[in-house]
N, C-alpha and C. Protein backbone atom coordinates (compact mmCIF):
# COMPACT_ATOMS: atom_id res chain seq x y z
N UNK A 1 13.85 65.25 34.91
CA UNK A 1 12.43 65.42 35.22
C UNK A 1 11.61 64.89 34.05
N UNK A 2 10.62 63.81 34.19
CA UNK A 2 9.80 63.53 33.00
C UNK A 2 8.98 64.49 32.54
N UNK A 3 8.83 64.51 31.27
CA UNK A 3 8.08 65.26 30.33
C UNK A 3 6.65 64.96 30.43
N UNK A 4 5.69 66.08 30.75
CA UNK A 4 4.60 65.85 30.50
C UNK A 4 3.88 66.65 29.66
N UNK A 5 3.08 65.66 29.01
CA UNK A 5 2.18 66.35 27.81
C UNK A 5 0.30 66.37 27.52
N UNK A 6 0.07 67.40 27.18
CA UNK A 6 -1.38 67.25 27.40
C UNK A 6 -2.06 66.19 25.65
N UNK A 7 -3.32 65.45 26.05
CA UNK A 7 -3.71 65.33 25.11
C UNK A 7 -4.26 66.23 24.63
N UNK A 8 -4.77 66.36 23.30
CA UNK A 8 -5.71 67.94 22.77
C UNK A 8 -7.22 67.30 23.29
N UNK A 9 -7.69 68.42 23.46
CA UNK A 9 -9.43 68.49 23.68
C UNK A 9 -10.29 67.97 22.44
N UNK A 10 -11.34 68.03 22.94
CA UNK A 10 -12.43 68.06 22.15
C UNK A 10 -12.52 69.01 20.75
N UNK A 11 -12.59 70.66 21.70
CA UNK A 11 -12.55 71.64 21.00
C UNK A 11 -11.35 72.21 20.00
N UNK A 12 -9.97 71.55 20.54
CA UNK A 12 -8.61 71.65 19.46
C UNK A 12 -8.72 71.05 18.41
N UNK A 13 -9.37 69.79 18.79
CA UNK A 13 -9.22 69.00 17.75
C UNK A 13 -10.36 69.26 16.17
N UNK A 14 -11.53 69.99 16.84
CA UNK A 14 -12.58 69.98 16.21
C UNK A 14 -11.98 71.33 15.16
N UNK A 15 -10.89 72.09 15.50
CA UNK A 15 -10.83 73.33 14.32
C UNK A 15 -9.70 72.17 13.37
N UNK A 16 -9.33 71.52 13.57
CA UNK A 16 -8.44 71.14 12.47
C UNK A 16 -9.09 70.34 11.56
N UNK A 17 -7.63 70.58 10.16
CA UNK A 17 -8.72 70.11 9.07
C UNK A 17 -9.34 68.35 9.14
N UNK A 18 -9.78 67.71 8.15
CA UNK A 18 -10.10 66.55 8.78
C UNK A 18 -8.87 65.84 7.91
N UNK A 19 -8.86 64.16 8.25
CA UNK A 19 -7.93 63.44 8.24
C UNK A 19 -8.33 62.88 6.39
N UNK A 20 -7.83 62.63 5.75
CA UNK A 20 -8.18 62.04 4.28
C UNK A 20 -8.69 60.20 4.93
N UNK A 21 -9.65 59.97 4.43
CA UNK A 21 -9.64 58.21 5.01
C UNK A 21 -9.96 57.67 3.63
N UNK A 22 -9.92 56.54 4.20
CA UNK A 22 -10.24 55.69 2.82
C UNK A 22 -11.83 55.58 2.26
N UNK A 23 -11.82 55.45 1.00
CA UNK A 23 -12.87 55.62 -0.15
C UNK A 23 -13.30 54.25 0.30
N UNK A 24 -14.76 53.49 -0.40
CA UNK A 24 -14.88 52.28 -0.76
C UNK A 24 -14.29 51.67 -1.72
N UNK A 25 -13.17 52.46 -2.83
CA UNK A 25 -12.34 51.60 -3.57
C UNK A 25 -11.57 51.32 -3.38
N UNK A 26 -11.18 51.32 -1.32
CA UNK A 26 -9.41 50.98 -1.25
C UNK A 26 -9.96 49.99 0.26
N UNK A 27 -11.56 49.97 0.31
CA UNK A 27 -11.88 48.85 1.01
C UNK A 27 -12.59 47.77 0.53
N UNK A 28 -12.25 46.42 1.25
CA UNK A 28 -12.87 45.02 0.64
C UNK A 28 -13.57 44.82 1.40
N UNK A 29 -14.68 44.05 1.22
CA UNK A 29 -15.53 43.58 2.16
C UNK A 29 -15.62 42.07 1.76
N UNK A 30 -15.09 41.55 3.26
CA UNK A 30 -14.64 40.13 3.45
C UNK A 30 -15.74 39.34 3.78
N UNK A 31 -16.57 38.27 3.24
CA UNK A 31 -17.39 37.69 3.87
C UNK A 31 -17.54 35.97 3.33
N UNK A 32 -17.15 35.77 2.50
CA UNK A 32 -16.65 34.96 1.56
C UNK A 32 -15.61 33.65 2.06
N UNK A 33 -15.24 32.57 1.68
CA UNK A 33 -14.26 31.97 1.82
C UNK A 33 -13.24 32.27 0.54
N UNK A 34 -13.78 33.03 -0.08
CA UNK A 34 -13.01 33.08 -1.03
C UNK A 34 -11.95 34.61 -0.93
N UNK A 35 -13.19 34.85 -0.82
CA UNK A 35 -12.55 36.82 -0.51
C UNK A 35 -11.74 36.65 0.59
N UNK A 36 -12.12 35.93 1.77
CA UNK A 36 -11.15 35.75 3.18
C UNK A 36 -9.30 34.76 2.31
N UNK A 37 -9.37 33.97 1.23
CA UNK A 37 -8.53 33.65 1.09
C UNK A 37 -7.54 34.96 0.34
N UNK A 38 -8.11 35.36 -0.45
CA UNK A 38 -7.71 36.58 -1.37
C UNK A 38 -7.32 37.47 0.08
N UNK A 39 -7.77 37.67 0.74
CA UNK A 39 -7.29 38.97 1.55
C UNK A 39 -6.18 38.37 2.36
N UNK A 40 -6.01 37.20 2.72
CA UNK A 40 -5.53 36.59 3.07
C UNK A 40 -3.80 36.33 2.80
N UNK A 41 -3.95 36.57 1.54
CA UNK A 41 -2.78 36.89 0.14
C UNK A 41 -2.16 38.01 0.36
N UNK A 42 -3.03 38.83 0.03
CA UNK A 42 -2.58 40.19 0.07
C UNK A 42 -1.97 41.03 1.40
N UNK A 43 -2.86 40.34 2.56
CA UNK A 43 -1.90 40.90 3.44
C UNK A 43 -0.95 40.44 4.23
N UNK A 44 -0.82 39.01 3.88
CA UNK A 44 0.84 38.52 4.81
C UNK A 44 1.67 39.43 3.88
N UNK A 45 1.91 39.82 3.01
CA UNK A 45 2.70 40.56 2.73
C UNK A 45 3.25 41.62 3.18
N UNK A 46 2.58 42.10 3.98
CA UNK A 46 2.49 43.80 4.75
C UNK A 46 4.00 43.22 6.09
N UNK A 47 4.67 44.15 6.66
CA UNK A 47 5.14 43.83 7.44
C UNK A 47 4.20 44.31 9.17
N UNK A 48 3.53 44.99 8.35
CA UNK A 48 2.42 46.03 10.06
C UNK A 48 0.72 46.08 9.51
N UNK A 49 -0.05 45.65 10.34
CA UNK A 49 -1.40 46.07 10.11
C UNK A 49 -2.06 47.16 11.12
N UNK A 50 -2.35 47.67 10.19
CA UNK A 50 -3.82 48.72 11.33
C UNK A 50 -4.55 47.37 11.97
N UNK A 51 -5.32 47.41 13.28
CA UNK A 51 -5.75 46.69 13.46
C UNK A 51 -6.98 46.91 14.31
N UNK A 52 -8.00 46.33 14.55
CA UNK A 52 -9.50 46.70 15.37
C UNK A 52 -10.50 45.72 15.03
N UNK A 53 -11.39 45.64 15.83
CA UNK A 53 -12.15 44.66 15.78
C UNK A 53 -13.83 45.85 15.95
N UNK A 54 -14.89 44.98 15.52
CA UNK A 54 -16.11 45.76 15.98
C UNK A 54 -17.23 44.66 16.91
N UNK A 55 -17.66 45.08 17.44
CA UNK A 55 -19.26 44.07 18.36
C UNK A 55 -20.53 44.66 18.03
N UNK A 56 -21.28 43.70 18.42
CA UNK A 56 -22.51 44.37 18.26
C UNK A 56 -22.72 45.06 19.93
N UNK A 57 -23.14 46.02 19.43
CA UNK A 57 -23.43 46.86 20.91
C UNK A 57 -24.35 45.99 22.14
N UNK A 58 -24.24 46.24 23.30
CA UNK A 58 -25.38 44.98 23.95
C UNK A 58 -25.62 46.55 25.25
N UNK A 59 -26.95 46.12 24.95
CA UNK A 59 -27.62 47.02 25.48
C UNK A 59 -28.31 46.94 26.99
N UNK A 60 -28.64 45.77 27.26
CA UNK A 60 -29.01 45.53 28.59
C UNK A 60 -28.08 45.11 29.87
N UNK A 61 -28.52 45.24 31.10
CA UNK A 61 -27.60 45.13 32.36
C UNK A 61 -27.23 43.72 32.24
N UNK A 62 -25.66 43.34 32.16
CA UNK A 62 -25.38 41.79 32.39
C UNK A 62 -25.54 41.32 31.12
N UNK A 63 -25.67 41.74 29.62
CA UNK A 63 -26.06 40.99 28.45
C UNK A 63 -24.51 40.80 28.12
N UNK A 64 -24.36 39.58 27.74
CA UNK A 64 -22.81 39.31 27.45
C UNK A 64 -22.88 39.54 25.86
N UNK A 65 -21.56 40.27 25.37
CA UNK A 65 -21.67 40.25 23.96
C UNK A 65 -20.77 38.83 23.37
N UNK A 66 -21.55 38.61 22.17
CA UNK A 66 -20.92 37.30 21.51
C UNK A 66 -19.65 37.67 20.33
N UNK A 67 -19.34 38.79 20.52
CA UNK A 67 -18.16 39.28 19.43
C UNK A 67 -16.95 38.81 19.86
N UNK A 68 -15.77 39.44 18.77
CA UNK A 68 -16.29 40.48 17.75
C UNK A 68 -16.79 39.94 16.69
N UNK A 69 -17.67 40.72 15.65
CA UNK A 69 -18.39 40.62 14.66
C UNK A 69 -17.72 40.83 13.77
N UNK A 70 -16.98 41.74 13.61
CA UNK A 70 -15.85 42.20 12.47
C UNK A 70 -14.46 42.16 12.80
N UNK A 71 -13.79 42.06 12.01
CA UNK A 71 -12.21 42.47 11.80
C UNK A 71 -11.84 42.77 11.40
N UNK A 72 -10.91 43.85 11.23
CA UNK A 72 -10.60 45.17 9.82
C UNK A 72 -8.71 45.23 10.28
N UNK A 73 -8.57 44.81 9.00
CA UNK A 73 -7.08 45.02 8.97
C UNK A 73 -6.81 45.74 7.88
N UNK A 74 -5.57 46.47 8.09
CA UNK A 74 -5.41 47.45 7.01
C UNK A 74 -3.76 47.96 6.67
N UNK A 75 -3.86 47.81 5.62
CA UNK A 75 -2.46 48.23 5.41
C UNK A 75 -2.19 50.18 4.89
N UNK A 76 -0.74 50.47 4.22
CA UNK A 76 -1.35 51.95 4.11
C UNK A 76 -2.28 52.16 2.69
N UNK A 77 -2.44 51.14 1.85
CA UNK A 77 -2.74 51.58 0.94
C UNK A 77 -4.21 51.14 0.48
N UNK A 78 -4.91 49.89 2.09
CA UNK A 78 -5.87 49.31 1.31
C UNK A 78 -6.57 48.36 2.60
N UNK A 79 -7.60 48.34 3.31
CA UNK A 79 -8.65 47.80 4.18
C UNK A 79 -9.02 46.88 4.16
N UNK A 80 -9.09 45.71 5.12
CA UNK A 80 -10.33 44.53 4.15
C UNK A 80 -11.08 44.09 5.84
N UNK A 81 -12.55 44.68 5.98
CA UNK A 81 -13.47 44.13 6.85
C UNK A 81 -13.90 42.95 6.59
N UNK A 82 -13.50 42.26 7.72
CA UNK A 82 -13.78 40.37 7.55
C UNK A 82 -15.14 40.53 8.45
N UNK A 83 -16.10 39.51 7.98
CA UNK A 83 -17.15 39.22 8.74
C UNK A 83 -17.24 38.03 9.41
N UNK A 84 -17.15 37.75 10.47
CA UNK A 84 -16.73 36.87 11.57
C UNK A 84 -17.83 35.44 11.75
N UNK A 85 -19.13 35.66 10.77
CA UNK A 85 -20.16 34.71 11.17
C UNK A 85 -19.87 33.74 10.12
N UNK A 86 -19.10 33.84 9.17
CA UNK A 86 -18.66 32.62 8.33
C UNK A 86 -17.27 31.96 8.47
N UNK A 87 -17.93 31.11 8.77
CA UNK A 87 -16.74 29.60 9.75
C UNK A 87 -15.57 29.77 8.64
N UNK A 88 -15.20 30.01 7.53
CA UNK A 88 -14.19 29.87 7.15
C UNK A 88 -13.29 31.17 7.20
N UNK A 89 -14.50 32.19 7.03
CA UNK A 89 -13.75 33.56 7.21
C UNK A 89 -13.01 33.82 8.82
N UNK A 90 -13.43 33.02 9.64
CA UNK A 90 -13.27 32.93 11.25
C UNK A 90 -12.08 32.06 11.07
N UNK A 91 -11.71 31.38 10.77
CA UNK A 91 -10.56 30.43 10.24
C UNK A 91 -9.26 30.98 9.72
N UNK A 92 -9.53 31.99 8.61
CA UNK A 92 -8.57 33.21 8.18
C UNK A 92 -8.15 33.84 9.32
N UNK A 93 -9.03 34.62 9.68
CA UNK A 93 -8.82 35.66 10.43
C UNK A 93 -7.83 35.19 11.24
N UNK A 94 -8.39 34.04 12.16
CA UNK A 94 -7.68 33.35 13.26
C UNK A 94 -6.30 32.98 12.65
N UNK A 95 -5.78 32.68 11.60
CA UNK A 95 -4.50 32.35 11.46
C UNK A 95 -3.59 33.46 11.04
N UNK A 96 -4.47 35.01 10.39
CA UNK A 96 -3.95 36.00 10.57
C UNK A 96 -3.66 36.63 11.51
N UNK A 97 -4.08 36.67 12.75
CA UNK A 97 -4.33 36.96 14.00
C UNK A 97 -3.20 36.46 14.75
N UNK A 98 -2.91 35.07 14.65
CA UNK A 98 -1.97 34.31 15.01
C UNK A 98 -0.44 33.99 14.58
N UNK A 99 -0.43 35.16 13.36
CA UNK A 99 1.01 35.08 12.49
C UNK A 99 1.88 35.98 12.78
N UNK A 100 3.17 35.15 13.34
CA UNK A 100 4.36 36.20 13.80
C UNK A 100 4.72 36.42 12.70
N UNK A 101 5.68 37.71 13.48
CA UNK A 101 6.50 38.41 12.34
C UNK A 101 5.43 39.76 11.75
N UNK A 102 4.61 39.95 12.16
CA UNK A 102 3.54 40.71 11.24
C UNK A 102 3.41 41.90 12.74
N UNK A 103 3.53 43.34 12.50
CA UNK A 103 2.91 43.95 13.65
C UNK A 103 1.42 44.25 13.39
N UNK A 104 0.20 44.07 14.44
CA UNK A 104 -0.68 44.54 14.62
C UNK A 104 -1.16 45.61 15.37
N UNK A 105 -1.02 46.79 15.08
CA UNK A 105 -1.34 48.07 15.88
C UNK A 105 -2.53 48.27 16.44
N UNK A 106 -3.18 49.26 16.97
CA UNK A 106 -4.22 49.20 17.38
C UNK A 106 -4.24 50.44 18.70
N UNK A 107 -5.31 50.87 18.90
CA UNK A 107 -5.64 51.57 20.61
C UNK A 107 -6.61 50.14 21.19
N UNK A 108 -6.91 50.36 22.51
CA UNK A 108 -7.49 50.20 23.42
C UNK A 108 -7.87 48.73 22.88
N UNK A 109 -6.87 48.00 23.20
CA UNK A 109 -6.75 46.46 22.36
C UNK A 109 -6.79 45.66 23.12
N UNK A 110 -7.03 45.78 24.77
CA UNK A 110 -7.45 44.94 25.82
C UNK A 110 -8.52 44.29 25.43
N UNK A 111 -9.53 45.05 24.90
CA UNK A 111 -11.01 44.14 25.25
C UNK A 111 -10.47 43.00 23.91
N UNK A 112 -10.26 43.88 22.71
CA UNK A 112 -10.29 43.06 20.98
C UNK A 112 -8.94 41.69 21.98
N UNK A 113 -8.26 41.61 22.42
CA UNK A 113 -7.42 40.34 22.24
C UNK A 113 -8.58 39.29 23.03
N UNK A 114 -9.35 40.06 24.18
CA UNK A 114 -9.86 38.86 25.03
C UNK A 114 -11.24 38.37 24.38
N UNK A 115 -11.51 38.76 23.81
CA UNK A 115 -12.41 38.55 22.89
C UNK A 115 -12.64 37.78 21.50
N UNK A 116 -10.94 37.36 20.88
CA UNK A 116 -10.12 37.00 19.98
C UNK A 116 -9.93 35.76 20.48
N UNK A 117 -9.42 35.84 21.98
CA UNK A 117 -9.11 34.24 22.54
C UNK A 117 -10.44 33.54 22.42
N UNK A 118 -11.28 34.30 22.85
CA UNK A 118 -12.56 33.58 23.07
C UNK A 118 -13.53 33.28 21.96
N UNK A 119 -13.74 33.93 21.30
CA UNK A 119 -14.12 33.70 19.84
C UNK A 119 -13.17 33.05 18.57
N UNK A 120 -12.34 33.10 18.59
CA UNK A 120 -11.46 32.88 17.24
C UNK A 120 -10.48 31.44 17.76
N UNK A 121 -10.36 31.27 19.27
CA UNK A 121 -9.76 30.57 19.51
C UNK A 121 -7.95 30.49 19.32
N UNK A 122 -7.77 31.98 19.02
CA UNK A 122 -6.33 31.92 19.26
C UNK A 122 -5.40 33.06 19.76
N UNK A 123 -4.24 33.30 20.45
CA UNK A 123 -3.30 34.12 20.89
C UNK A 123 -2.92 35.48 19.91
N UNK A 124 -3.77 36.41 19.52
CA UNK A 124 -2.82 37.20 18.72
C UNK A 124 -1.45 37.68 18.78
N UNK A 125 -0.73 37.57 17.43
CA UNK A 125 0.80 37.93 18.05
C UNK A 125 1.15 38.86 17.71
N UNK A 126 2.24 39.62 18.11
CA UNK A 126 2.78 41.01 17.78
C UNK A 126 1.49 42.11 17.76
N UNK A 127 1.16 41.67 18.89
CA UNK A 127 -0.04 43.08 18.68
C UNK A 127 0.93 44.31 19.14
N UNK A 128 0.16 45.39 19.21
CA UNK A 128 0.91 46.69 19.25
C UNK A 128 0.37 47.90 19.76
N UNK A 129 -0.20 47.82 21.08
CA UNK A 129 -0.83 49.27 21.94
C UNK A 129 -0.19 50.09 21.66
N UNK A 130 -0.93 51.14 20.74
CA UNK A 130 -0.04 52.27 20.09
C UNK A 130 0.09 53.37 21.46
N UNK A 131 -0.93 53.11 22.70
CA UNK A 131 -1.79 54.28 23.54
C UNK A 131 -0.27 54.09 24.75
N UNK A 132 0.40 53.21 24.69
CA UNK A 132 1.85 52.50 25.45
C UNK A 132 2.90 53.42 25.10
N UNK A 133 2.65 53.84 23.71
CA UNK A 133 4.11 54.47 22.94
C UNK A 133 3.67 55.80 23.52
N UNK A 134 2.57 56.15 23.31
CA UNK A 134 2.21 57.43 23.52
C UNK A 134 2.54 58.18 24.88
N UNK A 135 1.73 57.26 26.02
CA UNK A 135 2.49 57.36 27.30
C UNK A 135 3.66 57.52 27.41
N UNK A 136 4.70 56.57 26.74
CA UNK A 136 6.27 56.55 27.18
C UNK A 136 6.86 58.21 26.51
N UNK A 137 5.99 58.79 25.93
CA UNK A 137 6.36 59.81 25.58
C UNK A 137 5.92 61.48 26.10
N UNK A 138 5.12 61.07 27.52
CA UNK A 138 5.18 61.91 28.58
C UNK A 138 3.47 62.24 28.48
N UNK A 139 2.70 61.61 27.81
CA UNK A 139 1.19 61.92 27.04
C UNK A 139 0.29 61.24 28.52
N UNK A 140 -0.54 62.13 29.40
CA UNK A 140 -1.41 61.66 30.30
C UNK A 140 -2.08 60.99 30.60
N UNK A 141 -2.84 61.69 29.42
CA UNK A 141 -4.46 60.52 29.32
C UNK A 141 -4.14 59.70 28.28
N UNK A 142 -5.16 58.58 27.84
CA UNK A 142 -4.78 57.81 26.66
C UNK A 142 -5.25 58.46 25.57
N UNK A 143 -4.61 57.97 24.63
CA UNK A 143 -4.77 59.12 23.72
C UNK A 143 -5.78 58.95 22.79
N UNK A 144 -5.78 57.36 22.53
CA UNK A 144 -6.87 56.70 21.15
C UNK A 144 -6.68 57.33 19.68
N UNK A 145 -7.09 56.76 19.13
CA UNK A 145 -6.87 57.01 17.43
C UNK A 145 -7.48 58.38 17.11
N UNK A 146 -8.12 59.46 17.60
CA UNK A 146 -8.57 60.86 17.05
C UNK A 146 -7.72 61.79 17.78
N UNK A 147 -6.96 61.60 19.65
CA UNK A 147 -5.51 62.23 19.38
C UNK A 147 -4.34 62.25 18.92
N UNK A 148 -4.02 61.20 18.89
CA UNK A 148 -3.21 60.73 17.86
C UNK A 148 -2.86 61.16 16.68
N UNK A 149 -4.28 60.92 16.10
CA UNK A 149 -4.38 61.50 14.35
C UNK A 149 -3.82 63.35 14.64
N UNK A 150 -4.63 63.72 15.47
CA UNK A 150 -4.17 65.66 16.13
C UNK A 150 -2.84 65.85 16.31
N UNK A 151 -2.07 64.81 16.86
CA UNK A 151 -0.55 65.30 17.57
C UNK A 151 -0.29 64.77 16.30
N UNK A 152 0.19 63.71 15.35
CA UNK A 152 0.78 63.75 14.55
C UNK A 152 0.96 64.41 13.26
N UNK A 153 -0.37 64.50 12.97
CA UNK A 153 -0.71 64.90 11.37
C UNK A 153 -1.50 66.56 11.64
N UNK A 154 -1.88 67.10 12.30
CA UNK A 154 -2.58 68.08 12.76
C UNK A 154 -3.84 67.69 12.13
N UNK A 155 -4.63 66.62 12.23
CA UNK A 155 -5.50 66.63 11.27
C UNK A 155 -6.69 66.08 12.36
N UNK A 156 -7.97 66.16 12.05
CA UNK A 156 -9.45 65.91 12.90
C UNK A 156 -9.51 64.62 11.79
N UNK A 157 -9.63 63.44 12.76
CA UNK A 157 -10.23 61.77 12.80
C UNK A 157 -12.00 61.97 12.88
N UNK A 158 -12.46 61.59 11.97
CA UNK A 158 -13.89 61.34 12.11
C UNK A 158 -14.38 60.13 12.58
N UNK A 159 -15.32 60.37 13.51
CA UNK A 159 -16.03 59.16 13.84
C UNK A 159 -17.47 59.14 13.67
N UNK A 160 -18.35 58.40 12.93
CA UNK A 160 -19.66 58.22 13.18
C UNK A 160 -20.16 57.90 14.15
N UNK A 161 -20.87 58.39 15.45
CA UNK A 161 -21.28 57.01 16.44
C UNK A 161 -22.72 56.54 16.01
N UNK A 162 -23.26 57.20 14.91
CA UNK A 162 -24.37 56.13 14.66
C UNK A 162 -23.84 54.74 13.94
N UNK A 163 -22.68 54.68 13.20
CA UNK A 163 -21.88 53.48 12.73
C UNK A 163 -21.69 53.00 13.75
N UNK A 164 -20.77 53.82 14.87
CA UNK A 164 -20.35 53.02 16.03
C UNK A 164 -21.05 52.15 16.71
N UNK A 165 -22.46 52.15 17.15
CA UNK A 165 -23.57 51.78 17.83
C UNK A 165 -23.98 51.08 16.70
N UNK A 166 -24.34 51.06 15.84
CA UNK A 166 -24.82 49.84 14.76
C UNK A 166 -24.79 48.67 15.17
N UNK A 167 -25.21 47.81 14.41
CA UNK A 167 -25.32 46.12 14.25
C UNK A 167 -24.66 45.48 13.45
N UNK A 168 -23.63 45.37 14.07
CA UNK A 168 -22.63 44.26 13.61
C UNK A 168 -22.11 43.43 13.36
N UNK A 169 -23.46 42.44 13.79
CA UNK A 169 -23.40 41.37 13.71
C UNK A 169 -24.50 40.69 12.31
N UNK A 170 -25.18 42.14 11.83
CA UNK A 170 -25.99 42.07 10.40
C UNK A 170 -25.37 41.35 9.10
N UNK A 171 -25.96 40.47 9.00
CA UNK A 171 -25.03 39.37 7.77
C UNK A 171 -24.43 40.71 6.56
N UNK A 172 -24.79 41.49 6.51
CA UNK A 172 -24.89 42.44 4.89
C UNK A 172 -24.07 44.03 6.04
N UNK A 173 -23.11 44.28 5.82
CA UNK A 173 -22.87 45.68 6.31
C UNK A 173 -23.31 46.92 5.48
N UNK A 174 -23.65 47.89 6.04
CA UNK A 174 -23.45 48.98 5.41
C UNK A 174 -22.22 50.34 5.33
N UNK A 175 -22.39 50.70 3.63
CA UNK A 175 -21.39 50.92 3.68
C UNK A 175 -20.84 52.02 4.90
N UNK A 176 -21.61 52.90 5.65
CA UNK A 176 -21.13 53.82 6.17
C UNK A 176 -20.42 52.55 7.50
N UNK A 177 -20.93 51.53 7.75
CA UNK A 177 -20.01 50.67 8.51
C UNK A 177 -18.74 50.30 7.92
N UNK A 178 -18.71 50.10 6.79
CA UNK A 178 -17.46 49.51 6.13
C UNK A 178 -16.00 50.76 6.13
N UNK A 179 -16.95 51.76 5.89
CA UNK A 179 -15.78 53.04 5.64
C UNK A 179 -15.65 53.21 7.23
N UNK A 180 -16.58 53.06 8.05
CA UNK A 180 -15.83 53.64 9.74
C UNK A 180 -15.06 52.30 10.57
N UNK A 181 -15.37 51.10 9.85
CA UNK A 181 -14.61 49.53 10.09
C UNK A 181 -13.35 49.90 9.95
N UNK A 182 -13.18 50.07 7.88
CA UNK A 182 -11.82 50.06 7.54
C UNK A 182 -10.98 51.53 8.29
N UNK A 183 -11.91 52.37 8.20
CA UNK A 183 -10.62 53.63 8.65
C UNK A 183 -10.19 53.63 10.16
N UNK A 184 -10.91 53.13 10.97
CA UNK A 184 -10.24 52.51 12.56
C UNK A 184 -8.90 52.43 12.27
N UNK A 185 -9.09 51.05 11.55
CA UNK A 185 -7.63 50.21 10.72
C UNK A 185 -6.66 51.34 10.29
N UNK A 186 -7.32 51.52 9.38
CA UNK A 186 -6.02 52.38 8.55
C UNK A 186 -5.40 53.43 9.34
N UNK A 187 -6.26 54.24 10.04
CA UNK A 187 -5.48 55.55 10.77
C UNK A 187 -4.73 55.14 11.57
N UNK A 188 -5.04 53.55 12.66
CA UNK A 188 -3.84 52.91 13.32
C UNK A 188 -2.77 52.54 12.01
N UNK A 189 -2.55 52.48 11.46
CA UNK A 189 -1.44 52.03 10.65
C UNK A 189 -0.89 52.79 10.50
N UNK A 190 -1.24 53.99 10.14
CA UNK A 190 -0.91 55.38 9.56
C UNK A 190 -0.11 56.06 10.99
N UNK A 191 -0.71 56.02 12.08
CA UNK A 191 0.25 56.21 13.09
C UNK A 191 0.82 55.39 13.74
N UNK A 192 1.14 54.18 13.18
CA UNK A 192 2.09 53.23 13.23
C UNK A 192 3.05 53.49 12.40
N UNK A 193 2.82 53.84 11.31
CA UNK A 193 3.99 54.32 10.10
C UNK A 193 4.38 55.83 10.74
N UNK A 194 3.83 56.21 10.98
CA UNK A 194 4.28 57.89 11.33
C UNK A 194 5.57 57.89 12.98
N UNK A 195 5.26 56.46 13.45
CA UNK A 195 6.10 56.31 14.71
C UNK A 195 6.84 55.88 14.30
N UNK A 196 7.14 55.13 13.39
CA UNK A 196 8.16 53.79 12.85
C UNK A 196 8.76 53.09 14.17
N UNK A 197 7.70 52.41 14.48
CA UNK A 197 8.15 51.49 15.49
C UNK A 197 7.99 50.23 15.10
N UNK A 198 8.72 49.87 14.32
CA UNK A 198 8.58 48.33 13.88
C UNK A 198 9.32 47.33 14.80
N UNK A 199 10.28 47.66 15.92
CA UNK A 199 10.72 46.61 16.20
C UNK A 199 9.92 46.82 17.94
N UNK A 200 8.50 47.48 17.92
CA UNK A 200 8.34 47.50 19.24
C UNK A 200 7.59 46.09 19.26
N UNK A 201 6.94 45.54 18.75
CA UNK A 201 6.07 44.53 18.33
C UNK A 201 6.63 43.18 19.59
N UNK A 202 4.82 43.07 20.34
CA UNK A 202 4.99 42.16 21.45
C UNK A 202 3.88 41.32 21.38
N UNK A 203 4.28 39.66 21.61
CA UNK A 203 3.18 38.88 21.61
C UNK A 203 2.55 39.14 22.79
């Protein structure tokens, strides 16, 4: 008989303690051709990234969005939000995006790949629907990165939604964007490391 499991609520999740995320000294902010090469360095090295993308919100009936605006990859020890409106940083990204051998984790990573083809111009590989593993493990609803963070770690994921709803496509981020960019990233990594599923990884 398959196992079924509830996700936690709203209200479960809200008594637990909160999750530790990353500071602004363990995130970069990518905007640069230079900084995009440097980050660039640093993280083919990783064998798994946290992974997520951000848009600018579009507010009217039928307004097509032109994202994503950002890209935040993250390893366990360190973030780097790329800003997508500089042609060379769009260039990085895209060949990070496009490099096997590397897992990219992530929730609800339907919209970020079709959006990737269409903007960045390329196939991401080894991406990694963490919300897939979760299911195969008897879990109902999808779970996304704040149940997740609950079933594994017992810990409450913060989210800003005034960050969330922001403008993302603003040449200059702020930092409360940068810390809710990079920690997307990181907490997927973090329950990518906590699954150790390294060989689930699918182009």
């Amino acid at each position: 008989m398959p196992i079924h499991r509830d996700t936690p609520d709203k209200d479960a999740i809200a008594l637990l303690p909160p999750f530790e995320r990353l500071g602004l000294d363990r995130i970069t902010w990518v905007s640069t051709p230079k900084q995009a090469q440097q980050a660039h360095d640093a993280l083919i090295r990783a064998s798994a990234w946290g992974f997520d993308t951000e848009s600018k919100p579009t507010f009217k009936v039928g307004e097509a969005s032109d994202g994503p605006h950002v890209l935040q990859l993250a390893t366990g020890e360190h973030a780097w939000v790329f800003q997508l409106h500089e042609p060379e940083c769009r260039v990085i990204a895209a060949d990070l995006l496009a490099r096997e051998g590397i897992v990219k984790a992530g929730f609800g990573l339907g919209d970020d790949r079709k959006r990737i083809i269409q903007k960045l111009g390329v196939e991401p590989a080894g991406i990694l629907e963490l919300n897939t593993i979760f299911k195969a493990q008897g879990y109902r609803k999808e779970m996304g990165v704040k149940g997740a963070v609950a079933v594994l770690f017992h810990q409450r994921f913060q989210k800003s939604k005034k960050a969330a709803t922001s403008n993302w496509a603003n040449p200059r981020l702020s930092e409360s964007q940068l810390v809710y960019a990079a920690n997307d990233a990181y907490a997927a990594y973090r329950v990518w490391e906590a699954l150790a599923l390294p060989s689930h990884a699918g182009d």
